[in-house]
C-alpha atoms as a PDB file:
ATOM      1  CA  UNK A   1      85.202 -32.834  72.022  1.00  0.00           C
ATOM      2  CA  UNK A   2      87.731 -29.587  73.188  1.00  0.00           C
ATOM      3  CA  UNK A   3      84.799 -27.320  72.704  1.00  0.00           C
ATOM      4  CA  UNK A   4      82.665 -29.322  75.141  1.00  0.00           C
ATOM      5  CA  UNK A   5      85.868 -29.585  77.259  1.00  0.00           C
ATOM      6  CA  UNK A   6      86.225 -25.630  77.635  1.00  0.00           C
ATOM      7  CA  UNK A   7      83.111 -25.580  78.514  1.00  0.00           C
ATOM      8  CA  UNK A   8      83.325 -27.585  81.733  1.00  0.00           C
ATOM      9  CA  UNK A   9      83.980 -26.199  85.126  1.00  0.00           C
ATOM     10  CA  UNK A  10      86.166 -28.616  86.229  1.00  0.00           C
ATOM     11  CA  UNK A  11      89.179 -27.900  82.975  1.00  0.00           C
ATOM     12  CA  UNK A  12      88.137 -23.352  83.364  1.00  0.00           C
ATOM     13  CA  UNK A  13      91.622 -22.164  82.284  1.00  0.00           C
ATOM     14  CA  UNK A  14      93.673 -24.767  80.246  1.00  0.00           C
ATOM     15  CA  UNK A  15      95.040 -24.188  77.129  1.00  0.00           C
ATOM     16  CA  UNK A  16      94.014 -26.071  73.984  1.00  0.00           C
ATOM     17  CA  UNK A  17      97.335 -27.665  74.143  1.00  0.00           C
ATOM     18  CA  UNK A  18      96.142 -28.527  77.953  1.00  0.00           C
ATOM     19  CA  UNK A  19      92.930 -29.830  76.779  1.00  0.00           C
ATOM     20  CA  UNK A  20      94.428 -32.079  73.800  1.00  0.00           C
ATOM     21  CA  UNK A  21      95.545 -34.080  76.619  1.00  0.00           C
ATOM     22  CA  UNK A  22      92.777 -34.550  78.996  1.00  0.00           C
ATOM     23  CA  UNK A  23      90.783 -34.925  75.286  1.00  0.00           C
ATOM     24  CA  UNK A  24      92.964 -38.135  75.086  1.00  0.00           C
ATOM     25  CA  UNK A  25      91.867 -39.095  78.301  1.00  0.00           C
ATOM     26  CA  UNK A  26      88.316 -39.122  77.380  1.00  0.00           C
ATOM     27  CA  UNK A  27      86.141 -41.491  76.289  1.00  0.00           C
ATOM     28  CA  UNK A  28      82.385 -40.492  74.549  1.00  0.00           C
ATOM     29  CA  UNK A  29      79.549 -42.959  76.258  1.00  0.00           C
ATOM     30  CA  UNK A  30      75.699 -42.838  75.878  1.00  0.00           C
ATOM     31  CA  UNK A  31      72.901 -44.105  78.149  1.00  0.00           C
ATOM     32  CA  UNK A  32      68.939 -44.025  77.915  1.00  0.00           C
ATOM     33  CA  UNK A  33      66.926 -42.651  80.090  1.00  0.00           C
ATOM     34  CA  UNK A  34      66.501 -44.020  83.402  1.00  0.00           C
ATOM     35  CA  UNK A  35      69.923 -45.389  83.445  1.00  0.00           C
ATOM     36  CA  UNK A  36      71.760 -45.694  86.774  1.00  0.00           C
ATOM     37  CA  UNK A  37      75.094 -44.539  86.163  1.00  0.00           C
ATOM     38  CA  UNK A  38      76.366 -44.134  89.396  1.00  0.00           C
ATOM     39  CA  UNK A  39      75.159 -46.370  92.869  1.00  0.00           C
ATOM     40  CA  UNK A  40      75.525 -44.773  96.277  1.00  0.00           C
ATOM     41  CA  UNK A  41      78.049 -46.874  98.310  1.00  0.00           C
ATOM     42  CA  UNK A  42      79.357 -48.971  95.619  1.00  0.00           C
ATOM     43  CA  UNK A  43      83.441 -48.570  94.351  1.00  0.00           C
ATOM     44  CA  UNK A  44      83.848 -46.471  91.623  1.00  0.00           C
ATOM     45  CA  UNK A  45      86.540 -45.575  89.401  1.00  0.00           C
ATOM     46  CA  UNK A  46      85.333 -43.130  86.738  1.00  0.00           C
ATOM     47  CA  UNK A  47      84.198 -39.909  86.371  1.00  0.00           C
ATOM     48  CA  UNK A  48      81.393 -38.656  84.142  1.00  0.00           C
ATOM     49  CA  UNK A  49      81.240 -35.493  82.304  1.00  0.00           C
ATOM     50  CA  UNK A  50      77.631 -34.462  80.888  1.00  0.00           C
ATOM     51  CA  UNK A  51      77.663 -33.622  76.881  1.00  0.00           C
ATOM     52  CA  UNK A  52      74.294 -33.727  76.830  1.00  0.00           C
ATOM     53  CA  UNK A  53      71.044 -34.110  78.903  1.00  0.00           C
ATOM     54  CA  UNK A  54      70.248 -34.126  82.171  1.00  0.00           C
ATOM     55  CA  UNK A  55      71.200 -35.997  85.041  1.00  0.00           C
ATOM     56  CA  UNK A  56      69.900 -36.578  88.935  1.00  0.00           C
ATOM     57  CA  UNK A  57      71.741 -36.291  91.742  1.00  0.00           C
ATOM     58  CA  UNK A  58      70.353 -38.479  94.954  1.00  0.00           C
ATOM     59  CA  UNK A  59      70.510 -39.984  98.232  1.00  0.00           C
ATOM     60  CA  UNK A  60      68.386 -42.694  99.668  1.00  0.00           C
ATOM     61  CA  UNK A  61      67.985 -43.476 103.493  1.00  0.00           C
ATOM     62  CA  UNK A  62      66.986 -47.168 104.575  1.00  0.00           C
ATOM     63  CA  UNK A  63      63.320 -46.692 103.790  1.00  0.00           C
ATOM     64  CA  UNK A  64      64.443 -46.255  99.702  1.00  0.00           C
ATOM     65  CA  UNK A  65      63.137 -42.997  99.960  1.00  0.00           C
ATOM     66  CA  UNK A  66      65.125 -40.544  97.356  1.00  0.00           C
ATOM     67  CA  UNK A  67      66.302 -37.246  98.439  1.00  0.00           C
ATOM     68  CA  UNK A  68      67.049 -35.039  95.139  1.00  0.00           C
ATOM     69  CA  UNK A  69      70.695 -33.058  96.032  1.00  0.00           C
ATOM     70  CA  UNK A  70      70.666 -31.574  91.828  1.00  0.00           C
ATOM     71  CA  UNK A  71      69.559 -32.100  88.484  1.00  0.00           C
ATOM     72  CA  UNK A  72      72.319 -30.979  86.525  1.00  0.00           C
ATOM     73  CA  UNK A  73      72.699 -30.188  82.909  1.00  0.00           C
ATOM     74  CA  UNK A  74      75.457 -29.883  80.058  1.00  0.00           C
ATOM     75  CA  UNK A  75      78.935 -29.135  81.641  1.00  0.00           C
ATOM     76  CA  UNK A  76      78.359 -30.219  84.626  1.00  0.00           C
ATOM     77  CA  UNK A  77      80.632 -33.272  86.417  1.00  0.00           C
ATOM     78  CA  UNK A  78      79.833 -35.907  89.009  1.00  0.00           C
ATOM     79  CA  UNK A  79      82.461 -38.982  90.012  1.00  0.00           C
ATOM     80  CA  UNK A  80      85.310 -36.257  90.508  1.00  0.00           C
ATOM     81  CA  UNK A  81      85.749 -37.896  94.154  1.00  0.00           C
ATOM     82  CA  UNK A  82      86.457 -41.489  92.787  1.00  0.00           C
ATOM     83  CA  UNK A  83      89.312 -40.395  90.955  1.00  0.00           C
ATOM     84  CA  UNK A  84      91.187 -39.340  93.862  1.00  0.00           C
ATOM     85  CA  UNK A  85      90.793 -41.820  96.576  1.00  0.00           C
ATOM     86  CA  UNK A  86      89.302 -44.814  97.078  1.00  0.00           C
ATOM     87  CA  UNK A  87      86.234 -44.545  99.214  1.00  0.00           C
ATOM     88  CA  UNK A  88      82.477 -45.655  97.831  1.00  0.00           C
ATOM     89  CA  UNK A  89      79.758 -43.221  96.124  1.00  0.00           C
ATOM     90  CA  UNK A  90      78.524 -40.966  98.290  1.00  0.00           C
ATOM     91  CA  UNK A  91      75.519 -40.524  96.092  1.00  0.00           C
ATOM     92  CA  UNK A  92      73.520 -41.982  93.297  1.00  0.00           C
ATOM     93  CA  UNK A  93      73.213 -40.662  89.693  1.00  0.00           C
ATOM     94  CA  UNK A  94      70.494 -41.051  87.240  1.00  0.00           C
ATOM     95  CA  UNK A  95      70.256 -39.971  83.769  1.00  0.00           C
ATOM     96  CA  UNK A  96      66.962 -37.865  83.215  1.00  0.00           C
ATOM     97  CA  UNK A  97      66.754 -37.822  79.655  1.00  0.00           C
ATOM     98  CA  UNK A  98      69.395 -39.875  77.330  1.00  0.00           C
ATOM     99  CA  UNK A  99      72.518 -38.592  77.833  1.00  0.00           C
ATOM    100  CA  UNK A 100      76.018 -38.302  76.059  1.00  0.00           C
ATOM    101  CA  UNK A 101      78.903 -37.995  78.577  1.00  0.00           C
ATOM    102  CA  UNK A 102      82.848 -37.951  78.615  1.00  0.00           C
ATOM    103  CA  UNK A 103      84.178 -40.840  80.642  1.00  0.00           C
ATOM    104  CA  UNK A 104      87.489 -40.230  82.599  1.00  0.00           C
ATOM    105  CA  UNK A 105      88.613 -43.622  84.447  1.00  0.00           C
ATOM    106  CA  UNK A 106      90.811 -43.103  87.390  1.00  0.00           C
ATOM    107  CA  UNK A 107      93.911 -44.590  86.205  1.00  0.00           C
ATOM    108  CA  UNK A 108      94.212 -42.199  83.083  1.00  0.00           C
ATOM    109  CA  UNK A 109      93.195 -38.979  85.228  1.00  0.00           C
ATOM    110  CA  UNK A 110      95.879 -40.036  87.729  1.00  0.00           C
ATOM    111  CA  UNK A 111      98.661 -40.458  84.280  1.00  0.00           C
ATOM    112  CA  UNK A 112      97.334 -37.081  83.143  1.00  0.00           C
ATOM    113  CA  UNK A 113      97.729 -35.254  86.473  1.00  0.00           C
ATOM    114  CA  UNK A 114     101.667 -37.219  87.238  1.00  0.00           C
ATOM    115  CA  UNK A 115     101.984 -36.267  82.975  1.00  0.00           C
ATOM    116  CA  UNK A 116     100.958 -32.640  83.309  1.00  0.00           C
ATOM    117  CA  UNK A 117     101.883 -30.753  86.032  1.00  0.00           C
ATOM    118  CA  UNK A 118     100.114 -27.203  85.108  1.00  0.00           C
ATOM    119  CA  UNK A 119      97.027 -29.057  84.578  1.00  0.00           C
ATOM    120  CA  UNK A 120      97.136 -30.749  88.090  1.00  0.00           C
ATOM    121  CA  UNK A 121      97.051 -27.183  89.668  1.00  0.00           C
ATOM    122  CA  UNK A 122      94.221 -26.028  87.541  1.00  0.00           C
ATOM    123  CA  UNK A 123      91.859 -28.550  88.045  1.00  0.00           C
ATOM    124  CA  UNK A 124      92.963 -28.790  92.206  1.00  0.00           C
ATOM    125  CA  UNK A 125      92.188 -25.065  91.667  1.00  0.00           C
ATOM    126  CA  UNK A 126      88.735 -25.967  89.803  1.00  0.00           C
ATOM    127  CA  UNK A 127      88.199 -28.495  92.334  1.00  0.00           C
ATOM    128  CA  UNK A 128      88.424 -26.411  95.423  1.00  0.00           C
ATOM    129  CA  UNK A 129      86.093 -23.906  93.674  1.00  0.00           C
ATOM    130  CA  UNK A 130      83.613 -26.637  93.784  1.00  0.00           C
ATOM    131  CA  UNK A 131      83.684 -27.800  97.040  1.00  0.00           C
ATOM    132  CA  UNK A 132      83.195 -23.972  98.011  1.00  0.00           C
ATOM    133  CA  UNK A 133      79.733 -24.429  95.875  1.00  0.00           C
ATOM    134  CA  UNK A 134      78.953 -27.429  97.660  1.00  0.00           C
ATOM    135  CA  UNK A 135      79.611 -25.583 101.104  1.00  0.00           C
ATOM    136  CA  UNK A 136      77.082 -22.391 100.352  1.00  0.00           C
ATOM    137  CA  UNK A 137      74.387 -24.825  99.521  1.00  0.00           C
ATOM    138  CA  UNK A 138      74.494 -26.953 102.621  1.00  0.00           C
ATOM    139  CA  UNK A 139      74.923 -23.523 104.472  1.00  0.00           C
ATOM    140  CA  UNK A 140      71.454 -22.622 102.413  1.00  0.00           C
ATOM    141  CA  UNK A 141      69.734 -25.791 103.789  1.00  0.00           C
ATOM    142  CA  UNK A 142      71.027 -25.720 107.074  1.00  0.00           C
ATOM    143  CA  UNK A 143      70.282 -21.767 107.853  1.00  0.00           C
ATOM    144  CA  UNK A 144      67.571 -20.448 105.338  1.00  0.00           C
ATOM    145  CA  UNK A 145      63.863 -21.254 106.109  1.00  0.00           C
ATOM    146  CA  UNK A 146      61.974 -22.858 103.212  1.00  0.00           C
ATOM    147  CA  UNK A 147      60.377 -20.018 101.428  1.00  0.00           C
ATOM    148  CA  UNK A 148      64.218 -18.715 100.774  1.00  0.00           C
ATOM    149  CA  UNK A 149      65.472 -22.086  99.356  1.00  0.00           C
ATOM    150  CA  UNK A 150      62.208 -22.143  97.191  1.00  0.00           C
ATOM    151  CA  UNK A 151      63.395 -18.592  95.944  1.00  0.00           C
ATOM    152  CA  UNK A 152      67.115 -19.817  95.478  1.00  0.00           C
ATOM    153  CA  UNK A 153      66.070 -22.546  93.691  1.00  0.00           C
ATOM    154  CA  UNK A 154      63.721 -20.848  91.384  1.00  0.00           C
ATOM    155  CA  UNK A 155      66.379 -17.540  90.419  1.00  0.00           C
ATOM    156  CA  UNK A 156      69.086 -20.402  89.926  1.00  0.00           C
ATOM    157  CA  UNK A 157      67.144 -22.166  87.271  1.00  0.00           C
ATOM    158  CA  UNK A 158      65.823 -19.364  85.269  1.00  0.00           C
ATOM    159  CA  UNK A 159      66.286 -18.392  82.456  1.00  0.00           C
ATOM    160  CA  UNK A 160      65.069 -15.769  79.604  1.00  0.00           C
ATOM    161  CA  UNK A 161      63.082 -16.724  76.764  1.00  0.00           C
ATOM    162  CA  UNK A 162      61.285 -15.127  74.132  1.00  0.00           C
ATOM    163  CA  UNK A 163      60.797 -11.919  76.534  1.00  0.00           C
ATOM    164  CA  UNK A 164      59.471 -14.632  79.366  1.00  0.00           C
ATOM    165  CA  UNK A 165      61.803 -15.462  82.616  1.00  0.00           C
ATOM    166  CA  UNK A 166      60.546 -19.059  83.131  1.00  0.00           C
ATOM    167  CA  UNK A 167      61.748 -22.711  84.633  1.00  0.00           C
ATOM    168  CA  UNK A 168      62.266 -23.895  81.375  1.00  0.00           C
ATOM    169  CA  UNK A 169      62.613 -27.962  83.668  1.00  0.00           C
ATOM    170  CA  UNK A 170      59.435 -29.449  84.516  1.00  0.00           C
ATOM    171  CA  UNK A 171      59.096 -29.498  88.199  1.00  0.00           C
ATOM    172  CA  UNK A 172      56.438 -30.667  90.711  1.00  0.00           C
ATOM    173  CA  UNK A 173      55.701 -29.853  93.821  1.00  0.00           C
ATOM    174  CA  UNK A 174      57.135 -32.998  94.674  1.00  0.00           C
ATOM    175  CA  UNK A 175      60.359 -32.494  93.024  1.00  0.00           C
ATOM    176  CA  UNK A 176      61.081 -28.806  94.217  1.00  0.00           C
ATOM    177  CA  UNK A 177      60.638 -30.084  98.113  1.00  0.00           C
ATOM    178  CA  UNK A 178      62.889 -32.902  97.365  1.00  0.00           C
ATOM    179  CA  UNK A 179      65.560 -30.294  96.038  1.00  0.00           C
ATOM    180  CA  UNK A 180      64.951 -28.054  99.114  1.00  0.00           C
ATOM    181  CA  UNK A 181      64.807 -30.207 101.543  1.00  0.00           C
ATOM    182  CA  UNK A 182      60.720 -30.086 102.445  1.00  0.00           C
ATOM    183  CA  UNK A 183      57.576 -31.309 102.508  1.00  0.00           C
ATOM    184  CA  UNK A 184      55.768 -31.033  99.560  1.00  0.00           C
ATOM    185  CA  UNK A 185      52.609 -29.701 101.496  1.00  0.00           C
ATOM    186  CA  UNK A 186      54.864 -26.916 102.350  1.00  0.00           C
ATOM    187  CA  UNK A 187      56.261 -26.031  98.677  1.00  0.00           C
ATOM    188  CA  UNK A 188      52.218 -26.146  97.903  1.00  0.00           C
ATOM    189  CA  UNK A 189      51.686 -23.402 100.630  1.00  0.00           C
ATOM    190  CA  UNK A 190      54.145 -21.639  98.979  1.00  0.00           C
ATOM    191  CA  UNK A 191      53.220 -22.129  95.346  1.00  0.00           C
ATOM    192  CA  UNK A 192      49.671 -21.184  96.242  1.00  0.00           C
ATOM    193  CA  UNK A 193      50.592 -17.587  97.335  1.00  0.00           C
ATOM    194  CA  UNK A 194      53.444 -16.519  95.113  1.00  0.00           C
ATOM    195  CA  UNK A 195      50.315 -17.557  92.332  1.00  0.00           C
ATOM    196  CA  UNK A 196      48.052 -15.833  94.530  1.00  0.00           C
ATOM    197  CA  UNK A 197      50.219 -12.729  94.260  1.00  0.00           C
ATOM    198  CA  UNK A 198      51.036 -12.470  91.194  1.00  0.00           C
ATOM    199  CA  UNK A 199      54.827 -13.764  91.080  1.00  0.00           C
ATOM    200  CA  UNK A 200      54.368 -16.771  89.074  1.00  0.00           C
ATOM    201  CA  UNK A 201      52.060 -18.502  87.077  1.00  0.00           C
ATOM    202  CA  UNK A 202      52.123 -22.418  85.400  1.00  0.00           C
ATOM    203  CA  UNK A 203      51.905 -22.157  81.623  1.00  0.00           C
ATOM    204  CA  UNK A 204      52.258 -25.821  79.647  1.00  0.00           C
ATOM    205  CA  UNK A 205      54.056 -27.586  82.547  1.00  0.00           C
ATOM    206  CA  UNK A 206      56.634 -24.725  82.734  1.00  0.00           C
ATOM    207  CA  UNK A 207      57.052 -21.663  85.555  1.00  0.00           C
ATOM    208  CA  UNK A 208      56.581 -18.223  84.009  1.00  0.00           C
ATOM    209  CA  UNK A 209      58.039 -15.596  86.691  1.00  0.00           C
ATOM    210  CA  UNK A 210      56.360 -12.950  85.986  1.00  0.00           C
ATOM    211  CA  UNK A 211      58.232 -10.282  88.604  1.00  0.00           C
ATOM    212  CA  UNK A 212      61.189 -10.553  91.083  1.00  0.00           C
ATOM    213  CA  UNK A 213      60.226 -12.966  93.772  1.00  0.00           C
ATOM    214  CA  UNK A 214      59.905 -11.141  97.548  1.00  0.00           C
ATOM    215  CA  UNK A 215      62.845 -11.555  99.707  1.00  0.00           C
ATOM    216  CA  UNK A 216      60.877 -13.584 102.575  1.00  0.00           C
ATOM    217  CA  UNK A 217      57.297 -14.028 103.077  1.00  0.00           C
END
């Protein structure tokens, strides 16, 4: 469990020693896919830290329609927020795959901050870090037209693979507006001519990029 605990934003720069404790903390949980962990606007008191498999990050409005905000991976957090005050979700979280995660209720991260002084500053540290994260990419929505959130998106998520840079996540149309914040006529517009011109191509459900994207259309 310390391995997978170095590896997670949120505890960057403790010690082992440091991470024996929040270890201690922890407890391992799994859920299938599909499973809501998390409810937008309900009381919560626990935060979740991914092992293993993917996760959604959404809002709804009053229609029930979803708007994706991330799909995160392994080492990535979400509930952080409940464990420091005591206002509801502000979003809904939905395991993509089955997933393994740490579980940190409240009452034992608040022990193990009042415990452990040096690890209280590093994770308020961590913790600021974040919400600097969380600023750029509303700044990205608010101020950068669609084609350059497409773009964003697409050099966030890739990776290299067997001399390939690809989307190694299955994505739609759909699902790319829904993390950019469009339409998915729009995201087709602009699928059809970074195909068209030779930037990308769809290979077995996955995005092969094969050169650097333009700056702007």
């Amino acid at each position: 469990m310390r391995a997978t605990l170095k590896q997670i934003p949120l505890f960057f720069g403790l010690s082992d020693e440091e991470l024996s404790h929040v270890e201690a903390s922890a407890a391992s949980r799994t859920y299938a896919k599909g499973t809501i962990i998390i409810n937008e606007g309900e009381a919560g008191s626990s935060m979740f830290l991914l092992v293993q498999g993917r996760m959604k990050v959404y809002v709804s409005d009053v229609n029930g329609k979803e708007y994706i905000l991330a799909v995160l991976g392994p080492g990535e957090y979400v509930g952080e927020l409940a464990l420091l005050d005591d206002e509801p979700r502000t979003a809904s979280v939905e395991t993509e795959d089955q997933c393994t995660f740490l579980v940190i209720q409240k009452e034992d991260f608040l022990a193990l901050l009042h415990n452990h002084p040096h690890i209280q500053f590093k994770v308020l540290v961590n913790l600021v870090h974040r919400t600097r994260q969380l600023t750029e990419a509303v700044k990205n929505l608010a101020l950068r037209d669609v084609y350059t959130r497409v773009r964003i998106l697409f050099e966030d998520l890739a990776i290299e693979r067997d001399g390939q840079v690809m989307i190694d996540e299955p994505l739609t149309q759909q699902a790319i507006a829904d993390r950019v914040g469009s339409s998915r006529e729009m995201v087709a517009r602009i699928m059809k001519e970074l195909v068209f011109g030779g930037y990308v191509r769809l290979e077995n459900k996955r995005l092969i990029i094969l050169q650097k994207l333009p700056d702007a259309f």
